[in-house]
C-alpha atoms as a PDB file:
ATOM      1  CA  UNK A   1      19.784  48.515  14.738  1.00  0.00           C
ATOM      2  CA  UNK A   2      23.027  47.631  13.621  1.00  0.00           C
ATOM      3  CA  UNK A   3      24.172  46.595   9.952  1.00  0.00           C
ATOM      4  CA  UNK A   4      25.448  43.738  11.353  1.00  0.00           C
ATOM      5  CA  UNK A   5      22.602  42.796  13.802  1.00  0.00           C
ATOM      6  CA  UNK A   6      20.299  43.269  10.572  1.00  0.00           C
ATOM      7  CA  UNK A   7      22.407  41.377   8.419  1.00  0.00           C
ATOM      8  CA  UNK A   8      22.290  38.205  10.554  1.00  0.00           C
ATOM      9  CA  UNK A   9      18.469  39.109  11.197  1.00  0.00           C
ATOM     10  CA  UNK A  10      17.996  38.550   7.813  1.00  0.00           C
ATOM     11  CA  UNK A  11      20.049  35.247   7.174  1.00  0.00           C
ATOM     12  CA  UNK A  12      18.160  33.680  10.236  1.00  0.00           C
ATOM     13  CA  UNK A  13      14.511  34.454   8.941  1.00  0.00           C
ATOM     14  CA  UNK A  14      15.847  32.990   5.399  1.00  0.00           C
ATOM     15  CA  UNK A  15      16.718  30.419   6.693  1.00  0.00           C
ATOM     16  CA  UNK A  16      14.066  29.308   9.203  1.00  0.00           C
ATOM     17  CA  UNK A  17      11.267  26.644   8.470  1.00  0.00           C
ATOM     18  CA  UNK A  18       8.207  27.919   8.404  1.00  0.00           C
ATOM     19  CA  UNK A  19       4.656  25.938   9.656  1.00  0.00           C
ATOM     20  CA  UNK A  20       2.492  27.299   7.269  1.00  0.00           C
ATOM     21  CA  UNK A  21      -0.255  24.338   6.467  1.00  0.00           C
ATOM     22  CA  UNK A  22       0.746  24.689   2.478  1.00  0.00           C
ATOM     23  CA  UNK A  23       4.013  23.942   3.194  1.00  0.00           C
ATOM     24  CA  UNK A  24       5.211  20.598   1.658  1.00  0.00           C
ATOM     25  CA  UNK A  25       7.367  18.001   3.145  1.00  0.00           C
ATOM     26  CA  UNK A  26      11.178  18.389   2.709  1.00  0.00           C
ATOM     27  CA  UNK A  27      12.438  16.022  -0.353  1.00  0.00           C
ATOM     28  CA  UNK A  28      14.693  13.397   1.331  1.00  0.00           C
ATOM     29  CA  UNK A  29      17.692  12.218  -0.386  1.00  0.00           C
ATOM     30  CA  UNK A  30      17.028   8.867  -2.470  1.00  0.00           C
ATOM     31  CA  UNK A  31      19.044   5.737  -3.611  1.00  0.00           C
ATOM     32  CA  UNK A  32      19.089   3.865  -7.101  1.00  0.00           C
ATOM     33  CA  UNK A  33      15.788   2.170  -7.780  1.00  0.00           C
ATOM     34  CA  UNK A  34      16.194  -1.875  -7.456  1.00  0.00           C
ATOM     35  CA  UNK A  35      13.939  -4.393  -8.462  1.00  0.00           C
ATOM     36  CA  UNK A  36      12.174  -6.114  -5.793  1.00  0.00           C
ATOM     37  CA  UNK A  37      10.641  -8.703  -8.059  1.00  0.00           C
ATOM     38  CA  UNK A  38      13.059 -10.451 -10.720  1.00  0.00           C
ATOM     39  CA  UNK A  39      10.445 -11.617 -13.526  1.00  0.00           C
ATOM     40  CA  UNK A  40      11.564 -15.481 -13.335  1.00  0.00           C
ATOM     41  CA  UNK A  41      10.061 -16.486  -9.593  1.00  0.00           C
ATOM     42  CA  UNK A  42       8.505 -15.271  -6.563  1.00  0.00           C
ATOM     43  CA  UNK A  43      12.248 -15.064  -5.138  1.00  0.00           C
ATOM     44  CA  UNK A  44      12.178 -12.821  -2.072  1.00  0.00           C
ATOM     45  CA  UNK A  45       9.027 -12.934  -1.404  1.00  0.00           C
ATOM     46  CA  UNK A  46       6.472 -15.149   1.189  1.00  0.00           C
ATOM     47  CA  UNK A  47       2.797 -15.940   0.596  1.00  0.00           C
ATOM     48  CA  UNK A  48       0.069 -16.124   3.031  1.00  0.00           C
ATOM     49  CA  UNK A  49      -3.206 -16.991   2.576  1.00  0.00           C
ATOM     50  CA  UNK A  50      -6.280 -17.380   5.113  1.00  0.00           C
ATOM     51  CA  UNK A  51      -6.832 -20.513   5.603  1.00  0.00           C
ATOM     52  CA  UNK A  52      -3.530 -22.227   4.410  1.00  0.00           C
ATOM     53  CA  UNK A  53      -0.197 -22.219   5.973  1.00  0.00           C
ATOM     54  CA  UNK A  54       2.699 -19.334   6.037  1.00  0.00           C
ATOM     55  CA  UNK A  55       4.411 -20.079   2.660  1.00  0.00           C
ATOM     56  CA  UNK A  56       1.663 -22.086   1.020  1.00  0.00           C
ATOM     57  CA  UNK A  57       0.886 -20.820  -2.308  1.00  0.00           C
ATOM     58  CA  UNK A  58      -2.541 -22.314  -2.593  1.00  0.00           C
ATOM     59  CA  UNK A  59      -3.774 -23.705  -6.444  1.00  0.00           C
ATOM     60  CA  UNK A  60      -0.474 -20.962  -7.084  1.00  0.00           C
ATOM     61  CA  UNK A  61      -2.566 -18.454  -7.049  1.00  0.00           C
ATOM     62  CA  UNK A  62       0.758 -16.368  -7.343  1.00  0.00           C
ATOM     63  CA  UNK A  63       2.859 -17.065 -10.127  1.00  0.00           C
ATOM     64  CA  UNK A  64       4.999 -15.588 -12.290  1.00  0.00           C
ATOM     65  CA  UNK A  65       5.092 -16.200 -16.242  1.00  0.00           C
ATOM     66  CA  UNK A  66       6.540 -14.058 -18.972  1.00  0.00           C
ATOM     67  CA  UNK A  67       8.626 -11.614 -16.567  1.00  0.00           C
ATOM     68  CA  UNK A  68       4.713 -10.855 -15.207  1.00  0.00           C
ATOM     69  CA  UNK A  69       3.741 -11.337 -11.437  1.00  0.00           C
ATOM     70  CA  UNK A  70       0.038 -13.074 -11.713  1.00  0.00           C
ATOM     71  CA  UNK A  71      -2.720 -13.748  -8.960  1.00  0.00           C
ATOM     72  CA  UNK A  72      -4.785 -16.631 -11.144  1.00  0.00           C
ATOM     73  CA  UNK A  73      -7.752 -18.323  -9.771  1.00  0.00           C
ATOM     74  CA  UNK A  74      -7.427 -21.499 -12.111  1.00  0.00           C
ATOM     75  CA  UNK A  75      -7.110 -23.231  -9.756  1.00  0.00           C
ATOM     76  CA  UNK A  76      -9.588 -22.592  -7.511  1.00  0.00           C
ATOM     77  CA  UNK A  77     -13.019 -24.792  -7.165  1.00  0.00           C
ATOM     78  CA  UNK A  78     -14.341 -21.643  -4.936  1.00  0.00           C
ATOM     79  CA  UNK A  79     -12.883 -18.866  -3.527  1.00  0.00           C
ATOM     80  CA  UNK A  80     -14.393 -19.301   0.255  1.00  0.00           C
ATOM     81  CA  UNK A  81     -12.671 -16.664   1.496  1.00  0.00           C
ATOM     82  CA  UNK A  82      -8.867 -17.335   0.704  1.00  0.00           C
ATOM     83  CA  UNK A  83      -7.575 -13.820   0.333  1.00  0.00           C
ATOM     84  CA  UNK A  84      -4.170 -14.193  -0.145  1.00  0.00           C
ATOM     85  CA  UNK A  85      -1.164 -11.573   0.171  1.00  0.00           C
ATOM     86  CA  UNK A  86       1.924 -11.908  -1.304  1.00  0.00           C
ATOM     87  CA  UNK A  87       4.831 -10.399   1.404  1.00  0.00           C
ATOM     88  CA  UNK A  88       8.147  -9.278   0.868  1.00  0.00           C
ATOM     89  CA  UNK A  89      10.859 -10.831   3.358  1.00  0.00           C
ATOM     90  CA  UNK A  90      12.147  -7.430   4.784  1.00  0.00           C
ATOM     91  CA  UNK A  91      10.038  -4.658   6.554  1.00  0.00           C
ATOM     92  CA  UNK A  92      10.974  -0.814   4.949  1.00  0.00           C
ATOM     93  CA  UNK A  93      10.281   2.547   6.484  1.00  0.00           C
ATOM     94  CA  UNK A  94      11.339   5.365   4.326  1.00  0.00           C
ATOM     95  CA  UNK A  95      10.921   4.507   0.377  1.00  0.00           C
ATOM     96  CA  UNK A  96       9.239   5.330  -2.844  1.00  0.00           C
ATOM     97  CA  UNK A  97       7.454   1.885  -4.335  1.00  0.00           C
ATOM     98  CA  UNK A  98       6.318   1.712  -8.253  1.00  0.00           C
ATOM     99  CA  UNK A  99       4.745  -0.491 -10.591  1.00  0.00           C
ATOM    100  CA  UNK A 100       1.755  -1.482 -12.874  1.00  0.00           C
ATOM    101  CA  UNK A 101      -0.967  -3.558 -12.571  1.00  0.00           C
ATOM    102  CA  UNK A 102      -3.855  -4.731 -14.719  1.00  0.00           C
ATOM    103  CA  UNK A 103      -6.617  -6.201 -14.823  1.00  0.00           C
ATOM    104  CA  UNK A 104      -7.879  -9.932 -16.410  1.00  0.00           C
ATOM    105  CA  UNK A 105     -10.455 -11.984 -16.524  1.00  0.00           C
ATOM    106  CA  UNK A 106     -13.128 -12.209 -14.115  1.00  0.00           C
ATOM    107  CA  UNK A 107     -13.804 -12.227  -9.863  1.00  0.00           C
ATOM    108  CA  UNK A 108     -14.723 -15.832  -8.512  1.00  0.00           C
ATOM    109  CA  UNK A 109     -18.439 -16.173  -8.478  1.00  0.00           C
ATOM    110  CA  UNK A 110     -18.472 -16.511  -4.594  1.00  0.00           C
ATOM    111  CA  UNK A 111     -16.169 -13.331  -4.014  1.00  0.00           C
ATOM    112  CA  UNK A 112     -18.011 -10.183  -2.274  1.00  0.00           C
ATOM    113  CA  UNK A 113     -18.887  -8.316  -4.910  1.00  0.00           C
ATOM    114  CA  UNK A 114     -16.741  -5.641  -4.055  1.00  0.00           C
ATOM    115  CA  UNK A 115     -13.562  -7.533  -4.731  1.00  0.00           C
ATOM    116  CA  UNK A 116     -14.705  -7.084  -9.002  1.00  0.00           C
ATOM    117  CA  UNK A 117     -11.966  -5.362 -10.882  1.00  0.00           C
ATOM    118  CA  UNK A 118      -9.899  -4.813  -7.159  1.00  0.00           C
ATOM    119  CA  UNK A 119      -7.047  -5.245  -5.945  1.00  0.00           C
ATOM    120  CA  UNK A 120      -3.843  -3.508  -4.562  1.00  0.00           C
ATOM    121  CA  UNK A 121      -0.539  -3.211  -2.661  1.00  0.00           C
ATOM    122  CA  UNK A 122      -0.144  -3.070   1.442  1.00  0.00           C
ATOM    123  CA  UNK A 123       2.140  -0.533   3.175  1.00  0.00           C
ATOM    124  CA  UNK A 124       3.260  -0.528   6.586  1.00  0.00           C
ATOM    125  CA  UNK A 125       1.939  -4.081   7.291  1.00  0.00           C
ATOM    126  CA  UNK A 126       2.260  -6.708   9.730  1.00  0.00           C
ATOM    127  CA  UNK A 127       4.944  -9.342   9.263  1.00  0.00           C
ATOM    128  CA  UNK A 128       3.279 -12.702   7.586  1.00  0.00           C
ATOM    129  CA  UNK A 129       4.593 -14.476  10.470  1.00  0.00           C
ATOM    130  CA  UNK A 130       2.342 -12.857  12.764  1.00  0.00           C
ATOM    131  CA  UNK A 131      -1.099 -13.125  10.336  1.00  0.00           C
ATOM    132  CA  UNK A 132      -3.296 -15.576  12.250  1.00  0.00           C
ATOM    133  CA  UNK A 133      -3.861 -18.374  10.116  1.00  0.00           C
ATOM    134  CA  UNK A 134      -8.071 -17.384   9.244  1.00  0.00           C
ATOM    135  CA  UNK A 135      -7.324 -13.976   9.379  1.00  0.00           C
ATOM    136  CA  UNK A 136      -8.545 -11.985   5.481  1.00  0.00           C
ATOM    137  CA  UNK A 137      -6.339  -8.703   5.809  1.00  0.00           C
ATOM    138  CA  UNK A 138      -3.017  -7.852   7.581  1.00  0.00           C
ATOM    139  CA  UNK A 139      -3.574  -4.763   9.522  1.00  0.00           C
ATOM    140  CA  UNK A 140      -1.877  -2.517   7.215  1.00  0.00           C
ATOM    141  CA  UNK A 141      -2.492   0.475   4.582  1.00  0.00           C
ATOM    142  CA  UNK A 142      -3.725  -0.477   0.955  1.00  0.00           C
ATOM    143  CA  UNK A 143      -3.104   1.816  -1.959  1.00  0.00           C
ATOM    144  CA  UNK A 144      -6.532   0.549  -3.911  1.00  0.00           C
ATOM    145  CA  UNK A 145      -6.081  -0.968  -7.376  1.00  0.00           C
ATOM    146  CA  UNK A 146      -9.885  -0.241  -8.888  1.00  0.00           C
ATOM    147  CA  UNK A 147     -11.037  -0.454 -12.750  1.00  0.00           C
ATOM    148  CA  UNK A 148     -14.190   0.576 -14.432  1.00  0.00           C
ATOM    149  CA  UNK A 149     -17.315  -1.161 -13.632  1.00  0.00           C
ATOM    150  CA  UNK A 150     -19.530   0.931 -16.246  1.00  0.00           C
ATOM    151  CA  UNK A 151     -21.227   2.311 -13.325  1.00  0.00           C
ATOM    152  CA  UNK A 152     -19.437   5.861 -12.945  1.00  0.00           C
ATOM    153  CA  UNK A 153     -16.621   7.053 -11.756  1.00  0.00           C
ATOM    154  CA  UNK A 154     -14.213   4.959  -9.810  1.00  0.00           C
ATOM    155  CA  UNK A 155     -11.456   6.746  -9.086  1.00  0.00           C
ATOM    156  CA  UNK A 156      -8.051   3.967  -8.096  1.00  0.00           C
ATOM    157  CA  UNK A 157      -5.419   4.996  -5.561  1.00  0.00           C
ATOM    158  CA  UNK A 158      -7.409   5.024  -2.619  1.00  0.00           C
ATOM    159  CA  UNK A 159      -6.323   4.709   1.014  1.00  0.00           C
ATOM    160  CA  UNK A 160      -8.111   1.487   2.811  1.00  0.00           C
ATOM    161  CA  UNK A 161      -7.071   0.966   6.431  1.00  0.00           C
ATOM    162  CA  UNK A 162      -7.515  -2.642   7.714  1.00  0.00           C
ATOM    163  CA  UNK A 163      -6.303  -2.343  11.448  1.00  0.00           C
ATOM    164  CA  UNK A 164      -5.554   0.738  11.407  1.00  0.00           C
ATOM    165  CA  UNK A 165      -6.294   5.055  11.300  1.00  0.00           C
ATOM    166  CA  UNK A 166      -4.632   7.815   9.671  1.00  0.00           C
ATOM    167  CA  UNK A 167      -4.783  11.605   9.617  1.00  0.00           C
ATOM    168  CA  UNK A 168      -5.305  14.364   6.872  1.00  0.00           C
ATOM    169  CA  UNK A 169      -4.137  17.784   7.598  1.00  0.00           C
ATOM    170  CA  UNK A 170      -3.707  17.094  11.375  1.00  0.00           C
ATOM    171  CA  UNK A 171      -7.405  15.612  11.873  1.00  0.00           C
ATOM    172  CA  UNK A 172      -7.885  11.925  12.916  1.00  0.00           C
ATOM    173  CA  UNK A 173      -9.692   9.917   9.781  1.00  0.00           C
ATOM    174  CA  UNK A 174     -11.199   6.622  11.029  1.00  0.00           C
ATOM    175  CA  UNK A 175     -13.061   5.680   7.861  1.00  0.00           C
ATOM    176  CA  UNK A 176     -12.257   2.291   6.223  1.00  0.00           C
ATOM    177  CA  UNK A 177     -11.700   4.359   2.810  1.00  0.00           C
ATOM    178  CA  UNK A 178     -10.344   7.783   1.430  1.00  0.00           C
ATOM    179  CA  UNK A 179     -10.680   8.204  -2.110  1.00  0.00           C
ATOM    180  CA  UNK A 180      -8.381   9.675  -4.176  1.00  0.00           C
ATOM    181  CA  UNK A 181      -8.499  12.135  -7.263  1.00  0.00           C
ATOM    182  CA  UNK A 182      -7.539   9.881  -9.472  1.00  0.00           C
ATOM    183  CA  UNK A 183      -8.611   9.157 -12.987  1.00  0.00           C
ATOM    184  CA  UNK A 184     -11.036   5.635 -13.548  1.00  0.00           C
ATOM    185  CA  UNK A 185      -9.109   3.242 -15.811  1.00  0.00           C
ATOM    186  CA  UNK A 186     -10.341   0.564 -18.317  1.00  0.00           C
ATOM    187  CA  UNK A 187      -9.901  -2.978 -16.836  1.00  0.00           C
ATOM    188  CA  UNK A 188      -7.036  -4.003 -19.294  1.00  0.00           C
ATOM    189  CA  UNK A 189      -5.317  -1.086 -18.718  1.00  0.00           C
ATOM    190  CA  UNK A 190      -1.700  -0.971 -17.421  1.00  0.00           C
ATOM    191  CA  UNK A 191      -1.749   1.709 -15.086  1.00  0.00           C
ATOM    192  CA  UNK A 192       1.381   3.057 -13.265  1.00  0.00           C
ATOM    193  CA  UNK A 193       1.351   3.491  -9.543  1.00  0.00           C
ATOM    194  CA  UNK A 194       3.612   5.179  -7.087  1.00  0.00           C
ATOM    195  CA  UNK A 195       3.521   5.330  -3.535  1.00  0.00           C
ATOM    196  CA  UNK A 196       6.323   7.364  -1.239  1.00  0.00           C
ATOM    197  CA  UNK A 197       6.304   6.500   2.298  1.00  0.00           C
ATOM    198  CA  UNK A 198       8.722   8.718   5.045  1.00  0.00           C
ATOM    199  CA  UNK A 199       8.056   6.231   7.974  1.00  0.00           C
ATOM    200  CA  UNK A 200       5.230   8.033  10.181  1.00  0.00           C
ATOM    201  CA  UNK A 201       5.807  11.229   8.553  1.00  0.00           C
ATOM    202  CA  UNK A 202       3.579  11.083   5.783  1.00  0.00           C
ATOM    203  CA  UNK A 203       2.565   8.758   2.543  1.00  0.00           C
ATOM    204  CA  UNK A 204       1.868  10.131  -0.903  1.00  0.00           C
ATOM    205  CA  UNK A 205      -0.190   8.181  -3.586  1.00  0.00           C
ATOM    206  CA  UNK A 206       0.695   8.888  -7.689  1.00  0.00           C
ATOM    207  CA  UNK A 207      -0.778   7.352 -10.216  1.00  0.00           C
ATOM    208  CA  UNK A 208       0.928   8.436 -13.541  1.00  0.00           C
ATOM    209  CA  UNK A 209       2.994  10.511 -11.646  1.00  0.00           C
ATOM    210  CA  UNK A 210       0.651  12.732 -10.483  1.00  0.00           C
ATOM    211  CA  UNK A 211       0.091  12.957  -6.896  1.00  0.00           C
ATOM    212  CA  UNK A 212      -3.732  11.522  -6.525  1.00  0.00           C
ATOM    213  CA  UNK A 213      -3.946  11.534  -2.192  1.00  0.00           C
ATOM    214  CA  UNK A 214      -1.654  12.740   0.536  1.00  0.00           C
ATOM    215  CA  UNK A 215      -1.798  11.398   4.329  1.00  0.00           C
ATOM    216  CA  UNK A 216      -0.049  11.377   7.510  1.00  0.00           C
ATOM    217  CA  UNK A 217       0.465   9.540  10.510  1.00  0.00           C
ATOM    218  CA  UNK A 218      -0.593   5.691   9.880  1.00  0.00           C
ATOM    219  CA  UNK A 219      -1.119   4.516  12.785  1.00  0.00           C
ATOM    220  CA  UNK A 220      -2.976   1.004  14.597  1.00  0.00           C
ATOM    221  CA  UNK A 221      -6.645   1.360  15.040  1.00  0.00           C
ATOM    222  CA  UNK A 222      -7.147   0.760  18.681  1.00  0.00           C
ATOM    223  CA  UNK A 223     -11.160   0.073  17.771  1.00  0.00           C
ATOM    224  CA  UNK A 224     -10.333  -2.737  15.726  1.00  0.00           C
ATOM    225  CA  UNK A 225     -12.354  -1.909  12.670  1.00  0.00           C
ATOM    226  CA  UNK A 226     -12.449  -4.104   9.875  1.00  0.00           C
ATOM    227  CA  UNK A 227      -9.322  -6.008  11.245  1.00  0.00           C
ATOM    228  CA  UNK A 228      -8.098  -6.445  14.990  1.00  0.00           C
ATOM    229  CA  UNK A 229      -4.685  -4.896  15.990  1.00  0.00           C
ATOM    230  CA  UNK A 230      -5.175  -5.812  19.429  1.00  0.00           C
ATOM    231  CA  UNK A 231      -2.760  -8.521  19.447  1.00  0.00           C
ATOM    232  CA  UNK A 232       0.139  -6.093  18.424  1.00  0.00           C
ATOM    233  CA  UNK A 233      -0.587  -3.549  20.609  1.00  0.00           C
ATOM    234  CA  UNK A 234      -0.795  -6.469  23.278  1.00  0.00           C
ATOM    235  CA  UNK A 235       2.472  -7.652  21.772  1.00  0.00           C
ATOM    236  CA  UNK A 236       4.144  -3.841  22.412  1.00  0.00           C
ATOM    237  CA  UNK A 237       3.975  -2.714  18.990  1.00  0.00           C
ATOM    238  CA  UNK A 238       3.709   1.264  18.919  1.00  0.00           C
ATOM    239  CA  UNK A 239       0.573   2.894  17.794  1.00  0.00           C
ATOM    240  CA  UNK A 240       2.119   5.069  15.049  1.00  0.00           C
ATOM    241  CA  UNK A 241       3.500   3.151  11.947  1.00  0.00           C
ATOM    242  CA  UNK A 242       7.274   4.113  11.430  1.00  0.00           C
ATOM    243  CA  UNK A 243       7.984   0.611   9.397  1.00  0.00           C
ATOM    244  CA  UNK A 244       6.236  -2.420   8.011  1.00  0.00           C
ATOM    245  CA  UNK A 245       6.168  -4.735   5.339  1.00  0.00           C
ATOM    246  CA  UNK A 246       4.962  -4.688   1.541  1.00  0.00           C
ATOM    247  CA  UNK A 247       2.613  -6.634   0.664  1.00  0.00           C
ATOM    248  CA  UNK A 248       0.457  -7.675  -2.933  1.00  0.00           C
ATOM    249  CA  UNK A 249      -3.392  -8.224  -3.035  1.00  0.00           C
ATOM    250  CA  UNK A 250      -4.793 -11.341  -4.047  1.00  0.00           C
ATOM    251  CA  UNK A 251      -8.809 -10.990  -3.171  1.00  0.00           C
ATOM    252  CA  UNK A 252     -10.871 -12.719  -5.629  1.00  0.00           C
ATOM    253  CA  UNK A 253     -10.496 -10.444  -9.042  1.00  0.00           C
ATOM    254  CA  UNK A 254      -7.352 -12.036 -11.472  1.00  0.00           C
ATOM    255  CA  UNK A 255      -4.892  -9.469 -11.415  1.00  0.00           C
ATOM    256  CA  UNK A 256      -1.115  -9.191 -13.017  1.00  0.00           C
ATOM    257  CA  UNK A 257       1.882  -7.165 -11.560  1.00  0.00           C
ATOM    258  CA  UNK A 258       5.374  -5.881 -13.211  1.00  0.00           C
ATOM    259  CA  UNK A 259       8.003  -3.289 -12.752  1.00  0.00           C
ATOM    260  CA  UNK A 260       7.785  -3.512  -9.090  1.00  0.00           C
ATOM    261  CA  UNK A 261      10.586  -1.413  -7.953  1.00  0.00           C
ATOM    262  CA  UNK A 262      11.720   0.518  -4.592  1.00  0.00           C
ATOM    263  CA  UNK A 263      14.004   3.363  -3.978  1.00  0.00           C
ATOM    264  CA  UNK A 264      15.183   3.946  -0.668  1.00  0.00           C
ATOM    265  CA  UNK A 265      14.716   7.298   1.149  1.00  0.00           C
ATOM    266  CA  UNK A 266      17.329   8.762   3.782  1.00  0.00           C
END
């Protein structure tokens, strides 16, 4: 072998991905993070909830006072089933989203009792244009707000899939939830969240900046379970997620929202 021929040899094996299942994701380039909520109204942002109207905030359930983002249930005689989302206007596909959320007060007496001390953010969802009007969830991926019960642990920053599947280290995951290893919080408790999305590539979940759950390939749920997304595959949507919009969780269980700020990937 040449000195030459081994030279380049060398620079071409340095320099060569490898496939190894350890291996982590490239980091992409990123922009300047921008606020995506500006602490005086719900500015740039459209409300759904079942039952009501695209754009009617029922008994303004989301509302924003002292620079906070609220869901409040003041309003509310019962909550029958109005779980409301809180949209924003433009779809994203590559992106790192933060913010923190807490907890207050208590669920609505008729709420499944799951919905205590829950709440969280949508990824990769539907537009609110195309939510039917009685429909609970847009098919989308939730990074799970949860808070102490006193029962155990409870870990937040869990994956729930309304619509739609994922996968984990190449294997198709079907279940409604994956947990995460995060911490359980106290209910009034701000906790900081972070979620990085690189289109179908992959999503990562942080909570305090430490990476708590790590999926790829979201993806429509061709089975339908616990939402239908037979109408956008009917429609022509593609089964694997590249894009969608963001979207905040109001399910029964007062919850406040601030710093709620995106960074855009290349």
């Amino acid at each position: 072998m040449s000195r030459l021929y081994f030279f380049v040899l060398c620079i071409l094996l340095a320099t060569t991905p490898t496939t190894r299942g350890e291996d982590r994701p490239p980091t992409h380039p990123a922009h300047e993070w921008v606020s995506l909520f500006n602490g005086k109204d719900l500015a740039g942002w459209t409300v759904k909830i079942t039952g009501h109207p695209l754009g009617t905030n029922f008994a303004n359930t989301f509302r924003v006072e002292n620079g906070i983002m609220k869901v409040s249930y003041d309003g509310y005689t019962q909550f029958n089933n109005q779980y409301g989302h809180l949209y924003t206007n433009i779809p994203y596909s590559k992106y790192r989203l933060r913010m923190e959320y807490r907890f207050t007060g208590t669920m609505m007496p008729d709420a499944p009792k799951y919905v205590n001390l829950n709440s969280g953010v949508m990824i990769h969802s539907q537009s609110p244009q195309s939510v039917e009007i009685h429909q609970h969830f847009p098919v989308s991926l939730e990074f799970q707000f949860l808070a102490d019960e006193g029962n155990g642990k409870r870990p937040t920053g869990n994956v729930c899939t309304p619509g739609t599947n994922l996968e984990i280290d190449g294997k198709l995951i079907t279940q409604h939830i994956v947990k995460s290893t995060a911490p359980t919080f106290p209910a009034d408790q701000w906790v900081a969240i972070e979620i990085e999305v690189q289109g179908n590539e992959h999503v990562i979940h942080r909570v305090h900046g430490k990476e708590v759950l790590r999926y790829q390939h979201p993806q429509l749920d061709p089975e339908g379970r616990v939402e239908s997304a037979e109408p956008l595959l009917q429609a022509g949507s593609p089964l694997q997620l590249n894009s969608g919009f963001i979207a905040l969780q109001a399910e029964g269980q007062p919850v406040w929202f601030r710093k709620i700020e995106l960074q855009q990937l290349d």
